[in-house]
C-alpha atoms as a PDB file:
ATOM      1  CA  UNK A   1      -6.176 -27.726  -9.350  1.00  0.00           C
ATOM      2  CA  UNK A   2      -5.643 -24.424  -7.640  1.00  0.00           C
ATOM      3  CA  UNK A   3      -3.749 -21.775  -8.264  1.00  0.00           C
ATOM      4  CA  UNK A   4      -2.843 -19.470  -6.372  1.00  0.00           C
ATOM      5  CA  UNK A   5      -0.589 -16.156  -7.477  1.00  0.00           C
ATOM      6  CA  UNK A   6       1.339 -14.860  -4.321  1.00  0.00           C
ATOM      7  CA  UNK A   7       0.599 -10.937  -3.976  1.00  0.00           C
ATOM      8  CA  UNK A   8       3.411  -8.893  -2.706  1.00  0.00           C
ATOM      9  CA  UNK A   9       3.454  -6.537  -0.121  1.00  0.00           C
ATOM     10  CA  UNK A  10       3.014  -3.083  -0.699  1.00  0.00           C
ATOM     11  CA  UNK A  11       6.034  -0.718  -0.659  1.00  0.00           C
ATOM     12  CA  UNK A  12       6.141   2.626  -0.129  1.00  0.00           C
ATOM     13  CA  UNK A  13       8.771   5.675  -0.296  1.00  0.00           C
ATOM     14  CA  UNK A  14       7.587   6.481   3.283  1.00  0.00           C
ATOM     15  CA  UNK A  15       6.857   4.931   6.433  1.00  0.00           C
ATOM     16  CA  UNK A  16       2.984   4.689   7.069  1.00  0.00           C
ATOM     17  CA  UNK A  17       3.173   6.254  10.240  1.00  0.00           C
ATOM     18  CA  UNK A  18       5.162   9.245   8.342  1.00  0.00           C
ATOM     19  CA  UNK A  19       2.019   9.226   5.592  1.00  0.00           C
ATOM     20  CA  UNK A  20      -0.219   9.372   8.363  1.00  0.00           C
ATOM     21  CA  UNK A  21       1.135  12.361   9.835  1.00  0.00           C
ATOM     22  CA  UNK A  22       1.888  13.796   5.892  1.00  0.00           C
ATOM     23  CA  UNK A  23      -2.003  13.084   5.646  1.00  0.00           C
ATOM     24  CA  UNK A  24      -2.768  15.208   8.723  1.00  0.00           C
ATOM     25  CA  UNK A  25      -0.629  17.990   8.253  1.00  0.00           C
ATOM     26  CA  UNK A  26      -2.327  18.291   4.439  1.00  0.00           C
ATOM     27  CA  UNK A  27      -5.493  18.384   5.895  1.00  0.00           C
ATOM     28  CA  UNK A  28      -4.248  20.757   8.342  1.00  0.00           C
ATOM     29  CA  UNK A  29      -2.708  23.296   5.959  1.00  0.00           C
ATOM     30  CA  UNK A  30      -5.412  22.711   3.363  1.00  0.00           C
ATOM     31  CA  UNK A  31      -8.095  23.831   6.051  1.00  0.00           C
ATOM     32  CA  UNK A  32      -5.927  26.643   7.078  1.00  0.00           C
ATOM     33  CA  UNK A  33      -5.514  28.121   3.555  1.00  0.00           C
ATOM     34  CA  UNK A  34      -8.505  26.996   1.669  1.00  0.00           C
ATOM     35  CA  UNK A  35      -8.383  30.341  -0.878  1.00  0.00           C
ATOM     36  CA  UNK A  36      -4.985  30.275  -1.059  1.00  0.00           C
ATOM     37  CA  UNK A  37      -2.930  30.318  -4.369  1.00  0.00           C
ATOM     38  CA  UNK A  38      -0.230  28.948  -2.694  1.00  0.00           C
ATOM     39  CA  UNK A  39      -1.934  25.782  -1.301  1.00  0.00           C
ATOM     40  CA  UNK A  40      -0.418  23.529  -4.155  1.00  0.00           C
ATOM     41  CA  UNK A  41       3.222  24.796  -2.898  1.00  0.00           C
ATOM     42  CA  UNK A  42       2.371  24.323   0.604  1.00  0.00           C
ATOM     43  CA  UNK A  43       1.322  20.712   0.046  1.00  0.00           C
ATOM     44  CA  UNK A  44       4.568  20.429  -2.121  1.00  0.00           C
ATOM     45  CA  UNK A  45       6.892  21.373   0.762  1.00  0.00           C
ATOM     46  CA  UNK A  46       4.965  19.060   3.059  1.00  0.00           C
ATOM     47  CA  UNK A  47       5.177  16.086   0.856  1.00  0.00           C
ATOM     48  CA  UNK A  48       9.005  17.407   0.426  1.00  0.00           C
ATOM     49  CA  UNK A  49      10.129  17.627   3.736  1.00  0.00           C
ATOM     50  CA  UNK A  50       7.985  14.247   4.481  1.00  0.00           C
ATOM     51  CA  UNK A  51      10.378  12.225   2.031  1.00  0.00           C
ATOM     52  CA  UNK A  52      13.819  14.126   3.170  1.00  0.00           C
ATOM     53  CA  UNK A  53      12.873  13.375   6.398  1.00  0.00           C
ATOM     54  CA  UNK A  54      12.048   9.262   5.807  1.00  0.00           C
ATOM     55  CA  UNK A  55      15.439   9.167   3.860  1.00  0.00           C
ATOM     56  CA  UNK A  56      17.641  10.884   6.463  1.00  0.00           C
ATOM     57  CA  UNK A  57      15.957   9.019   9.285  1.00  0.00           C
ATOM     58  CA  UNK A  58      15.944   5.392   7.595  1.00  0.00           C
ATOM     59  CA  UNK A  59      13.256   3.242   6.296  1.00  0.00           C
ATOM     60  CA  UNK A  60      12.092   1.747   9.619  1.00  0.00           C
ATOM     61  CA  UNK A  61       9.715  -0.308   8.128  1.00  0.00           C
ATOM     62  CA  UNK A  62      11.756  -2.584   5.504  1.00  0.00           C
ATOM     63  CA  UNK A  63      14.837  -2.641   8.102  1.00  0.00           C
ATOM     64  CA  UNK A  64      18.361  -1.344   7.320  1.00  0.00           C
ATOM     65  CA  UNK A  65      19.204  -3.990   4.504  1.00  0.00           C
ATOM     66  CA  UNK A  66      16.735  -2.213   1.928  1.00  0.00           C
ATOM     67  CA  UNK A  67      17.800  -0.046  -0.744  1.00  0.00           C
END
């Protein structure tokens, strides 16, 4: 007998093509300000304004019903 466990589909907070473009602009600012002691807040208030923007535009991905 087989058997077989179904495997969900991964969920994220974000879009993928909004963690694509959060990936890129990381990279960006990271290569910008390599030295910089305020890297870790940069890539805070990237990731920040990556997951205010996905909840004020609406999770295009999962469609309007998801919570």
């Amino acid at each position: 007998m087989n058997n077989v466990i179904p495997l969900k589909r991964s969920e994220h907070v974000i879009s993928e093509a909004e963690l694509d473009k959060l990936a890129n602009d990381i990279s960006s600012f990271a290569k910008r300000y390599p030295d910089s002691m305020c890297l870790s807040h940069g890539i805070r208030k990237l990731l920040s304004d990556a997951l205010k923007r996905e909840k004020r535009d609406g999770d295009t991905e999962r469609g309007p019903q998801a919570s």
